[in-house]
Protein backbone atom coordinates (compact mmCIF):
# COMPACT_ATOMS: atom_id res chain seq x y z
CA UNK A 1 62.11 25.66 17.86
CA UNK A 2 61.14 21.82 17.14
CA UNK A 3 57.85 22.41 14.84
CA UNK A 4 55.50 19.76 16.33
CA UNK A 5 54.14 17.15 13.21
CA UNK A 6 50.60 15.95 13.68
CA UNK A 7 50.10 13.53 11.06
CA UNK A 8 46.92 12.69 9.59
CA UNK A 9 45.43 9.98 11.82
CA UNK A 10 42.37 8.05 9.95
CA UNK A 11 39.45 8.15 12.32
CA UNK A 12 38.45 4.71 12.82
CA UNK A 13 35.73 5.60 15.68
CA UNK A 14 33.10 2.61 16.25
CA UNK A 15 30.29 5.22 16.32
CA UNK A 16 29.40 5.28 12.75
CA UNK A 17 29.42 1.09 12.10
CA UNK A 18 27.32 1.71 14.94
CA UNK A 19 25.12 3.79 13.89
CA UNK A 20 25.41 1.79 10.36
CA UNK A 21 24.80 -1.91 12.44
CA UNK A 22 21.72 -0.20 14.55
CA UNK A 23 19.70 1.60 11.18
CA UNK A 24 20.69 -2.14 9.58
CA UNK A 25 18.86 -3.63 12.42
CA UNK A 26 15.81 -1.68 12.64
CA UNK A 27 15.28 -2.05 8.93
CA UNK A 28 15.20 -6.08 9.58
CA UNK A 29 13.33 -5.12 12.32
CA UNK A 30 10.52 -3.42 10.53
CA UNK A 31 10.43 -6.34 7.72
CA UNK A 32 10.50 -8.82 10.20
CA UNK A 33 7.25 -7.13 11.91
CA UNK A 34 5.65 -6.74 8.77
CA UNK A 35 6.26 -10.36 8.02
CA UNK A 36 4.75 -11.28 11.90
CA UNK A 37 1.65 -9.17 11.36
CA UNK A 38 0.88 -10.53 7.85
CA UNK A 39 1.43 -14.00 8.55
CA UNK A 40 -1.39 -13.00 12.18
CA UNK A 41 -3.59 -12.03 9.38
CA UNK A 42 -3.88 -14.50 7.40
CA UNK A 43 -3.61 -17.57 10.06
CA UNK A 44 -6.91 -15.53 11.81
CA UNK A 45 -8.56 -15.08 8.17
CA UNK A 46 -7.95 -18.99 7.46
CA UNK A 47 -9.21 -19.43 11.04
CA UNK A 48 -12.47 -17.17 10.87
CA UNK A 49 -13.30 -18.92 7.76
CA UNK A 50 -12.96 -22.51 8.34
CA UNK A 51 -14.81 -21.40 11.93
CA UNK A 52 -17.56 -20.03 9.61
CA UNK A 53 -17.63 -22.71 6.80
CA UNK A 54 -17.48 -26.20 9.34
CA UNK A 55 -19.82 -24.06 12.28
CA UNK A 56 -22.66 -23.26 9.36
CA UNK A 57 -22.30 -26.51 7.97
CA UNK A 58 -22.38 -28.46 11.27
CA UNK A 59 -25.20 -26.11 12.52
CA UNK A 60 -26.92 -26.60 9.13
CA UNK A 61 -28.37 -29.99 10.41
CA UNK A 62 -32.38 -30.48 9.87
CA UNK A 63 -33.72 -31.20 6.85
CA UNK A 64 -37.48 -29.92 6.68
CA UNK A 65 -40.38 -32.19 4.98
CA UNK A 66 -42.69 -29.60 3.83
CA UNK A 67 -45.81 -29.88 1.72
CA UNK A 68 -49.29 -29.14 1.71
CA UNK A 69 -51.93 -30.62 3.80
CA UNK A 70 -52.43 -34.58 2.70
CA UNK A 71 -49.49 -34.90 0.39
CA UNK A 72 -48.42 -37.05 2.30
CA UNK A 73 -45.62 -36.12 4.53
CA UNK A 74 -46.17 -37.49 8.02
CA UNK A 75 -45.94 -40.72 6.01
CA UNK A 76 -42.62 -40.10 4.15
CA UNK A 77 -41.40 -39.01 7.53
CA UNK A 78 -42.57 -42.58 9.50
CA UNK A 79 -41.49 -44.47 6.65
CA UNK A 80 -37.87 -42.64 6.07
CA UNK A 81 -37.17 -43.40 9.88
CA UNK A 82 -38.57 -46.88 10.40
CA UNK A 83 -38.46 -48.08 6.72
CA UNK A 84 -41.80 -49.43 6.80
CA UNK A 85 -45.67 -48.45 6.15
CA UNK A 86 -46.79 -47.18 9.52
CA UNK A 87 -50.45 -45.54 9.67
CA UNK A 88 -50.38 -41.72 10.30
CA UNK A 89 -52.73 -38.81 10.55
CA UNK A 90 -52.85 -34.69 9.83
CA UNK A 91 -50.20 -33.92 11.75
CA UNK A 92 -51.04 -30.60 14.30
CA UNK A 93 -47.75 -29.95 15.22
CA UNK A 94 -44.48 -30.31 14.24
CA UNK A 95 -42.44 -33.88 14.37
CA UNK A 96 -38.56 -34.01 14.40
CA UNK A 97 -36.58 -37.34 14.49
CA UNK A 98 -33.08 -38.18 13.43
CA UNK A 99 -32.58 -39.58 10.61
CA UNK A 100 -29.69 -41.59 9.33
CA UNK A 101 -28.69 -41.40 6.12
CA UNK A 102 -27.82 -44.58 3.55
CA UNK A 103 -24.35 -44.09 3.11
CA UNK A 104 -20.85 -44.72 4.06
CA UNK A 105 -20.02 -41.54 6.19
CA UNK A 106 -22.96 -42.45 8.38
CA UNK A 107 -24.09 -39.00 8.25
CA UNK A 108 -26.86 -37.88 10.17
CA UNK A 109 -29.96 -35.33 9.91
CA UNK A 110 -32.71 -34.12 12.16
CA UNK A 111 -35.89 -34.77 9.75
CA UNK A 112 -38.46 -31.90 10.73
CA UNK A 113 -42.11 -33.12 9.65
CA UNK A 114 -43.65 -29.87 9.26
CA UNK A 115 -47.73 -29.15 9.31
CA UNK A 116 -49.16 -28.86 6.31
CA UNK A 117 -51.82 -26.14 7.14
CA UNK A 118 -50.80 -22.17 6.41
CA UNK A 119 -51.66 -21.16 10.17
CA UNK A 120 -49.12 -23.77 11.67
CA UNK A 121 -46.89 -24.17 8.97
CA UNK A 122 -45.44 -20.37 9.05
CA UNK A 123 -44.28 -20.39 11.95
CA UNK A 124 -42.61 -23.24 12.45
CA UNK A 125 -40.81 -22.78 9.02
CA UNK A 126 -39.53 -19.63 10.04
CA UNK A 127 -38.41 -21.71 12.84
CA UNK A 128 -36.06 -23.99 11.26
CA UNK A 129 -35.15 -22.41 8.06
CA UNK A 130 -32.05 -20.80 9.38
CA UNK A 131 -30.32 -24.47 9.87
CA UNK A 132 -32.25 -25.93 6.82
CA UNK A 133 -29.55 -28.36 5.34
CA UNK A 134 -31.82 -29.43 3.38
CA UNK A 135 -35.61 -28.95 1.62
CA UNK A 136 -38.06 -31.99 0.85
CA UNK A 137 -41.22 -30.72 -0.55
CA UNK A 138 -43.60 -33.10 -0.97
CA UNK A 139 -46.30 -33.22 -3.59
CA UNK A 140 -49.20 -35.11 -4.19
CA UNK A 141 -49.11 -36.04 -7.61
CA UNK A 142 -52.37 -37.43 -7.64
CA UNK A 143 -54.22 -34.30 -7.11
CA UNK A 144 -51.24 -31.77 -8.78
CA UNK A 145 -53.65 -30.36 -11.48
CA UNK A 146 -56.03 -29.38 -9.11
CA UNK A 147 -53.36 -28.26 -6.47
CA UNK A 148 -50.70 -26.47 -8.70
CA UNK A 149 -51.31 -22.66 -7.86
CA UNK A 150 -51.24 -23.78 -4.04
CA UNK A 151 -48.30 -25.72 -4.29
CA UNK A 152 -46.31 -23.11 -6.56
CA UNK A 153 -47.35 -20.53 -4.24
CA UNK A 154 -45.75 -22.39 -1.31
CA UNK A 155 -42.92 -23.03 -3.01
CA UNK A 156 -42.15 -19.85 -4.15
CA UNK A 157 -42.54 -18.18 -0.77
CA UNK A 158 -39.81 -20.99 0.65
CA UNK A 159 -37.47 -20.31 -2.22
CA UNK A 160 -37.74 -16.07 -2.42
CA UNK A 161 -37.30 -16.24 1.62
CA UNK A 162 -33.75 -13.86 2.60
CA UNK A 163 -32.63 -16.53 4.74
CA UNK A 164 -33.39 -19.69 2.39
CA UNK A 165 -31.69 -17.68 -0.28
CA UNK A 166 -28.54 -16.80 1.11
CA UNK A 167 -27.87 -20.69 2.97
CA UNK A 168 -29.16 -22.42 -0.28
CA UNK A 169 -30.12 -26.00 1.13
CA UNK A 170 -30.55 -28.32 -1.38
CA UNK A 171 -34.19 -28.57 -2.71
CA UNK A 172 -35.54 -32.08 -3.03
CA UNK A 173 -39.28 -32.08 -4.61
CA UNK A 174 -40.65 -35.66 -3.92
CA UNK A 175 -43.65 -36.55 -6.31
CA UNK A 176 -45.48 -38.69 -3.77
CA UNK A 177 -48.09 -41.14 -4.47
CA UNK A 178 -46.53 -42.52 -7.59
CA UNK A 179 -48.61 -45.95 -6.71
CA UNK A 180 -52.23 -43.87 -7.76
CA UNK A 181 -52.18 -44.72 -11.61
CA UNK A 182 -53.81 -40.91 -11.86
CA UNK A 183 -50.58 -39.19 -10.45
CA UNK A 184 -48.46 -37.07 -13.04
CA UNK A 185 -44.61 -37.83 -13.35
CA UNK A 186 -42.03 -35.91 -11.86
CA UNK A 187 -41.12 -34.47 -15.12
CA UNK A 188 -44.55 -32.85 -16.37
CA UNK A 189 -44.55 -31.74 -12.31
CA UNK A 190 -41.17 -29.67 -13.00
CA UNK A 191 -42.49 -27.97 -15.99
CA UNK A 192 -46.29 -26.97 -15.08
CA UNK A 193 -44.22 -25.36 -11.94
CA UNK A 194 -42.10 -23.67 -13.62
CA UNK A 195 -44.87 -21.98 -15.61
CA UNK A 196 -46.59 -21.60 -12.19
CA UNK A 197 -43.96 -19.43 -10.42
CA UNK A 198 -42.53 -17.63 -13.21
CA UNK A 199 -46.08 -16.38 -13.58
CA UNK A 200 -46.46 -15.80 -9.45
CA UNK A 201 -42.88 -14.11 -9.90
CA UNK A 202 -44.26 -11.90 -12.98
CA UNK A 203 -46.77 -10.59 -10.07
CA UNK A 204 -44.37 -10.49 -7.32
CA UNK A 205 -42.33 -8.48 -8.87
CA UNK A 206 -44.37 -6.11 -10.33
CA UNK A 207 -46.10 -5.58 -6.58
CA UNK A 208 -42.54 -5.24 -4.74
CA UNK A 209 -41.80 -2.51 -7.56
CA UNK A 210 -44.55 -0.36 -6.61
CA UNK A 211 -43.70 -0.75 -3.04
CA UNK A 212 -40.22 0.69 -3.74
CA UNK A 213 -38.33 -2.48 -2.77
CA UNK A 214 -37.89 -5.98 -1.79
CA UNK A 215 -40.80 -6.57 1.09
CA UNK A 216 -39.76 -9.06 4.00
CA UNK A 217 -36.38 -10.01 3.17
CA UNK A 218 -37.84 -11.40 -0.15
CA UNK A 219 -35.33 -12.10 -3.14
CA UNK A 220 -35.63 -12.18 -6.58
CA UNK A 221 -36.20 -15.76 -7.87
CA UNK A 222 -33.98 -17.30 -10.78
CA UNK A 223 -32.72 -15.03 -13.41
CA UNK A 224 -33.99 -11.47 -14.86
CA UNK A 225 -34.74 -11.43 -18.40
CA UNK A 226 -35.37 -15.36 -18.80
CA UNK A 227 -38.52 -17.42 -17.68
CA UNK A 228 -37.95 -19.33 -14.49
CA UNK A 229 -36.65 -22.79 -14.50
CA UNK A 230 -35.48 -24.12 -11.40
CA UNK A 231 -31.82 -25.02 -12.91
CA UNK A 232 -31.21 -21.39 -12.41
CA UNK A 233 -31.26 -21.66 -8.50
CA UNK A 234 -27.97 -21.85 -6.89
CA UNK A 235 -28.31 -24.87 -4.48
CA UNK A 236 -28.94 -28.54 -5.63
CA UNK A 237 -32.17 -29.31 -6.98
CA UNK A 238 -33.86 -32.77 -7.81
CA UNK A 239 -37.38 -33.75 -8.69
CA UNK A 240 -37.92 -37.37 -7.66
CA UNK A 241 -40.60 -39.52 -7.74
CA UNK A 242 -41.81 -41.93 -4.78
CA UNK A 243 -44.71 -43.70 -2.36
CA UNK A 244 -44.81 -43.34 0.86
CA UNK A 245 -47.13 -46.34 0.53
CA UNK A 246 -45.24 -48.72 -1.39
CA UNK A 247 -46.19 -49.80 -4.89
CA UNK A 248 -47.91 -52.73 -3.11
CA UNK A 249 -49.29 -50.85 -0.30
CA UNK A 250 -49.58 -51.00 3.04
CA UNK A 251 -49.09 -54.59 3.61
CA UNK A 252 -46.16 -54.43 0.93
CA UNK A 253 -42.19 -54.97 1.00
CA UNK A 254 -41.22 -52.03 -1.36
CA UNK A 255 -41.24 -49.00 0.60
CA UNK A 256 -41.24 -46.83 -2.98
CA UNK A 257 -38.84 -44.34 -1.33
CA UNK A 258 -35.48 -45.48 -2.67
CA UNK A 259 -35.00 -42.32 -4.95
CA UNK A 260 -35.60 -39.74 -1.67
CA UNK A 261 -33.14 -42.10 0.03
CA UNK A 262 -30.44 -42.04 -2.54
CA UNK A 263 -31.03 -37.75 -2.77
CA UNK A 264 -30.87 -37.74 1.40
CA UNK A 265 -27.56 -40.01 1.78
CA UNK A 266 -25.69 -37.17 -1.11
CA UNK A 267 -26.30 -34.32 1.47
């Protein structure tokens, strides 16, 4: 009987490159989704913060005159937008404008004249300060001895405010009234004030610690452990000096405001 040889055959099936092409496949698969889903993340992180950085800034537009009462704002504010003496009064209620800054990018700001009296000025800071681009706080440098607790106290309720805080506008204090021969210099201004608030923050401080906590959104101003000095604040900060008036008053050709214009057109 013829014995039947079945040789050895080598199996050369397509079902296991198959299943060898198909796990190859999913594994480029999976990289190539991880690849798709990281590169989603980042374009909508880039996205949300380019949305964030150019909407604040572009929504960021006013920049607030504030002061007390006869320092001389409402006259900063005529003069800044029609670049001559014009004769103003108390203002009652707030004044906005814009304002064109001196310089090539032709940039321009909504100037906010803002009330110098407590009961009006509140609330109309409170107002604006969320698109504060910037802070001009005028002071009359005539009468600073006598005003200095007032004016520090203003100051240092704009500067410890949540919202001011955390947008940082630049802070421009313009010592007005430079043409009075009695009015102190920008410099001695920046000290006494300094001494003013780091005192008012000595207070402050003491009274939000035995309320257990910040009242009002309030922040801590400068830097713990050292007196206060306004080079410790995050945003810009200038102390310039200027006349609303001009050094030859009203009937005069210099409007004495060159400084505040040079500090508006950097914004």
């Amino acid at each position: 009987m013829d014995e039947k040889i079945h040789p050895d055959v080598e199996d050369f099936s397509a079902e296991p490159l198959l299943d060898t092409f198909i796990k190859e496949i999913q594994k480029e698969e999976v990289v190539f989704l991880l690849g798709i889903c990281v590169a989603l993340v980042l374009v909508i992180l880039t996205v949300v913060f380019f949305g964030n950085f150019w909407g604040s800034s572009k929504a960021r537009n006013a920049v607030l005159l504030l002061g007390l009462c006869d320092s001389g704002k409402t006259l900063l504010f005529t003069r800044l937008l029609l670049g001559k003496f014009a004769r103003s009064q108390t203002s009652i209620t707030e004044s906005s404008a814009t304002y064109k800054s001196k310089n090539d990018r032709g940039s321009s700001w909504t100037l906010v004249d803002v009330p110098g009296h407590e009961s009006l000025r509140v609330q109309i800071v409170e107002k604006y300060k969320a698109v504060a681009r910037a802070v001009v706080f005028v002071v009359d440098s005539s009468v600073f001895q006598k005003d200095v607790r007032d004016v520090a106290e203003f100051l240092y309720s704009i500067l410890t405010d949540g919202t001011v805080a955390k947008n940082t506008p630049a802070l421009v204090v313009a010592c007005n009234k430079q043409d009075i021969s009695m009015a102190k210099s920008a410099k001695l201004i920046q000290q006494q004030l300094e001494k003013e608030m780091n005192t008012l923050r000595v207070t402050r401080s003491a009274a939000l610690s035995s309320q257990d906590g910040a009242v009002g959104g309030s922040v801590y101003l400068g830097k713990r452990g050292k007196d206060f000095e306004f080079s410790q604040l995050p945003g810009r900060v200038e102390f310039i000096e200027c006349s609303a008036r001009g050094s030859k008053g009203e009937d005069g050709d210099v409007a004495g405001i060159d400084a505040l214009e040079k500090s508006l057109a950097r914004l």
